[in-house]
N, C-alpha and C. Protein backbone atom coordinates (compact mmCIF):
# COMPACT_ATOMS: atom_id res chain seq x y z
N UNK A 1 -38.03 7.46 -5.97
CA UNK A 1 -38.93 7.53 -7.12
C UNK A 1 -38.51 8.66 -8.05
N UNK A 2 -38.34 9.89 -7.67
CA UNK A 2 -38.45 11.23 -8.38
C UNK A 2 -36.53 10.94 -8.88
N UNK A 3 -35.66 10.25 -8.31
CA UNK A 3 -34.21 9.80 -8.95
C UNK A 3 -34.53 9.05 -10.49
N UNK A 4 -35.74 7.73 -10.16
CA UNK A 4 -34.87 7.02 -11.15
C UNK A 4 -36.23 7.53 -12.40
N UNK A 5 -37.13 8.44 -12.03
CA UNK A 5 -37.96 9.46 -13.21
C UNK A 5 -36.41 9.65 -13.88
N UNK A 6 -35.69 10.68 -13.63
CA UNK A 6 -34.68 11.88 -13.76
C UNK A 6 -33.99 10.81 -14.30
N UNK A 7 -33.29 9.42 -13.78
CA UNK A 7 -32.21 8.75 -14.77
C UNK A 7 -32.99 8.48 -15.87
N UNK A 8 -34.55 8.02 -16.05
CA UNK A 8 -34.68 7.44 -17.19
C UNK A 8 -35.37 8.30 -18.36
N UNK A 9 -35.30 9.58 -17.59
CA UNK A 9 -36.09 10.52 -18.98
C UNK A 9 -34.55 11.19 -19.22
N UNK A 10 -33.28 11.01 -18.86
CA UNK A 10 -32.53 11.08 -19.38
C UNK A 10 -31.74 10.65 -21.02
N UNK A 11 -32.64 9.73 -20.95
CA UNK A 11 -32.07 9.03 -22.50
C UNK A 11 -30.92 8.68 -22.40
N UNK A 12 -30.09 9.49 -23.55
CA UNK A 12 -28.92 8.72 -24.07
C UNK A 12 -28.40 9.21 -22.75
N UNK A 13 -28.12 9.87 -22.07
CA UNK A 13 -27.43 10.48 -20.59
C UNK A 13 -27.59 9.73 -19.46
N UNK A 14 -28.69 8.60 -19.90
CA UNK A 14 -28.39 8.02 -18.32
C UNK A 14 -27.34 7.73 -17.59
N UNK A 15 -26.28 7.85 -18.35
CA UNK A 15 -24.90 7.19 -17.33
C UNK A 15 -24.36 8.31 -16.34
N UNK A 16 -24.33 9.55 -17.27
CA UNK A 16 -24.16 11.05 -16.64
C UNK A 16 -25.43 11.41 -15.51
N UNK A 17 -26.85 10.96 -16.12
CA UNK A 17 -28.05 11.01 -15.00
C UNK A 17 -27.55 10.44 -13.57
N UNK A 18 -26.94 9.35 -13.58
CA UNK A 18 -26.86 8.51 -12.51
C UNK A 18 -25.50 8.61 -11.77
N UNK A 19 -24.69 8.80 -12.37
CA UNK A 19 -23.46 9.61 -11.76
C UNK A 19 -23.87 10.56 -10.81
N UNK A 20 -24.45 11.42 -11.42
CA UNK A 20 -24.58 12.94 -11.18
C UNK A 20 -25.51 12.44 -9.74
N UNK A 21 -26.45 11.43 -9.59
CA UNK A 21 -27.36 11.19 -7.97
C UNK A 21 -26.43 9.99 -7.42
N UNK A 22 -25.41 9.43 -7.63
CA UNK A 22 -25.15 8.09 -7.43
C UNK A 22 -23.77 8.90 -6.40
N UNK A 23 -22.73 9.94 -7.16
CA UNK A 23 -21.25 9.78 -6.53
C UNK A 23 -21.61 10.60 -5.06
N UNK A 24 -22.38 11.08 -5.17
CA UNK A 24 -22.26 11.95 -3.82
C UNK A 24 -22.51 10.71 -2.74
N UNK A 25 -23.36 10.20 -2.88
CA UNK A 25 -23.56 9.11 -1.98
C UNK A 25 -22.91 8.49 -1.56
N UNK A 26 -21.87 8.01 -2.66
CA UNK A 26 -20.62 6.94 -2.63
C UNK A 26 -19.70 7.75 -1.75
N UNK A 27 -19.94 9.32 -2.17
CA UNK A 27 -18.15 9.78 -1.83
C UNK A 27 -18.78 9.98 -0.11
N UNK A 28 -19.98 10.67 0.74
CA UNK A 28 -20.22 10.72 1.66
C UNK A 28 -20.15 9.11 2.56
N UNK A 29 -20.60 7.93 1.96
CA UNK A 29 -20.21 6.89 2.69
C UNK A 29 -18.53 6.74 3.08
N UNK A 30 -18.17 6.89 1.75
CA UNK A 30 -16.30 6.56 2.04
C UNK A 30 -15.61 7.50 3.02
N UNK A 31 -15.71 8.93 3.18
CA UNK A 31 -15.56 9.67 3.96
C UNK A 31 -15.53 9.41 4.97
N UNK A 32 -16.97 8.53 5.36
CA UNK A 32 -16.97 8.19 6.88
C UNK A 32 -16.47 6.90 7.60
N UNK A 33 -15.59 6.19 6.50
CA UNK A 33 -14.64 4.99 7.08
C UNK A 33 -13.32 5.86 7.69
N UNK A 34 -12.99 5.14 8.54
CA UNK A 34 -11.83 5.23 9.07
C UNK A 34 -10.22 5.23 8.26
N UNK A 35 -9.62 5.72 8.65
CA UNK A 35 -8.33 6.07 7.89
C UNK A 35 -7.51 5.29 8.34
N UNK A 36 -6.69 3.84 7.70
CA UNK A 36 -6.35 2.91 8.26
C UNK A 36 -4.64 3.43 7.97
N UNK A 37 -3.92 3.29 9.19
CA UNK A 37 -2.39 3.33 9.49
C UNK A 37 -1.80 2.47 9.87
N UNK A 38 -0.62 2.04 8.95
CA UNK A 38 0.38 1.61 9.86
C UNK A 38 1.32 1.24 10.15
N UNK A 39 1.75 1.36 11.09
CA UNK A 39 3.64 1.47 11.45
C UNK A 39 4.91 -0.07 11.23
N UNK A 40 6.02 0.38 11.84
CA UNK A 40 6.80 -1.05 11.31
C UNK A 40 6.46 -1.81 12.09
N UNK A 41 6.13 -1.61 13.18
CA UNK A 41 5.70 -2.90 13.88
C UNK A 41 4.18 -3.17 13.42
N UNK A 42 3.54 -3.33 13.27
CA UNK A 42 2.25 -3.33 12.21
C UNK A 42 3.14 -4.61 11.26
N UNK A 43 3.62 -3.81 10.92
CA UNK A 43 4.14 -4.51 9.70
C UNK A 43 4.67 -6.11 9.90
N UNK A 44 5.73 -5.51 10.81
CA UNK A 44 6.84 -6.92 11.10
C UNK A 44 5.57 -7.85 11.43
N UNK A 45 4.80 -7.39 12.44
CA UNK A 45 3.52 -8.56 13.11
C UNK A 45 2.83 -9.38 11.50
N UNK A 46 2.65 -8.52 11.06
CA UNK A 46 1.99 -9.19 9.61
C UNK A 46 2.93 -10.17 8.80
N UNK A 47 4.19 -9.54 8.62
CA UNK A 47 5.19 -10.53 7.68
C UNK A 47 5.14 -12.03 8.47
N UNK A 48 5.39 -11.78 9.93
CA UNK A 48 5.93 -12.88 11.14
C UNK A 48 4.60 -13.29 11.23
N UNK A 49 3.39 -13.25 10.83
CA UNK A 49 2.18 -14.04 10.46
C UNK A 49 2.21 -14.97 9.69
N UNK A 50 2.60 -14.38 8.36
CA UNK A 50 2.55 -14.73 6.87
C UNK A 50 3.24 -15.66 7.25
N UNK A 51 4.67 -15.66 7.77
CA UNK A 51 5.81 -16.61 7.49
C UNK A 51 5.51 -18.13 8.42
N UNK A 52 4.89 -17.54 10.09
CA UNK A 52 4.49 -18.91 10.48
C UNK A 52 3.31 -19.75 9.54
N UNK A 53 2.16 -18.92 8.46
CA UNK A 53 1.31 -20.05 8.16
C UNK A 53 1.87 -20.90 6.54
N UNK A 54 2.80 -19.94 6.30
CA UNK A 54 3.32 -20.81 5.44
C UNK A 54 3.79 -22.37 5.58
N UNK A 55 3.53 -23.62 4.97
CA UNK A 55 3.50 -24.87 5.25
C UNK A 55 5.50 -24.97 5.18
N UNK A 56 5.84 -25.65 5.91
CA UNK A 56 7.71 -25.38 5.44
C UNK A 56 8.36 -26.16 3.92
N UNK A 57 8.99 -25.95 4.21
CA UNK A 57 9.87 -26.42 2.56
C UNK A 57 10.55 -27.06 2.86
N UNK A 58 9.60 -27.56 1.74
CA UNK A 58 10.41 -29.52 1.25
C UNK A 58 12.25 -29.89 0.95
N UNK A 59 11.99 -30.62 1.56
CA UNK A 59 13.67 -30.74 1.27
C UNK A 59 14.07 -30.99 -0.32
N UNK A 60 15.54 -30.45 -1.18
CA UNK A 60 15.42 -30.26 -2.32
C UNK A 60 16.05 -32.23 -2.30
């Protein structure tokens, strides 16, 4: 309640109002995802995915 008082007696500032209660939130959620890695084998497994679901090629 007492947030969206503060964005809307902001006026022309609401965009700065809402930033200013909105990024902390955003940046504390993202923080708490996991930090995704990964190596060549990671990798190769993914390409050698890709390549079996590809349908094969047509003869020219």
């Amino acid at each position: 309640q007492n947030a969206l008082e503060i964005i809307f007696a902001a006026g022309i500032q609401q965009r700065a109002a809402t930033n200013m209660l909105i990024k902390p939130l955003v940046v504390s959620i993202i923080r708490q995802r996991p930090v995704m890695e990964y190596d060549a084998s990671h990798l190769g497994n993914m390409v050698n995915r890709l390549e079996e679901a590809l349908p094969p090629e047509l003869p020219a």
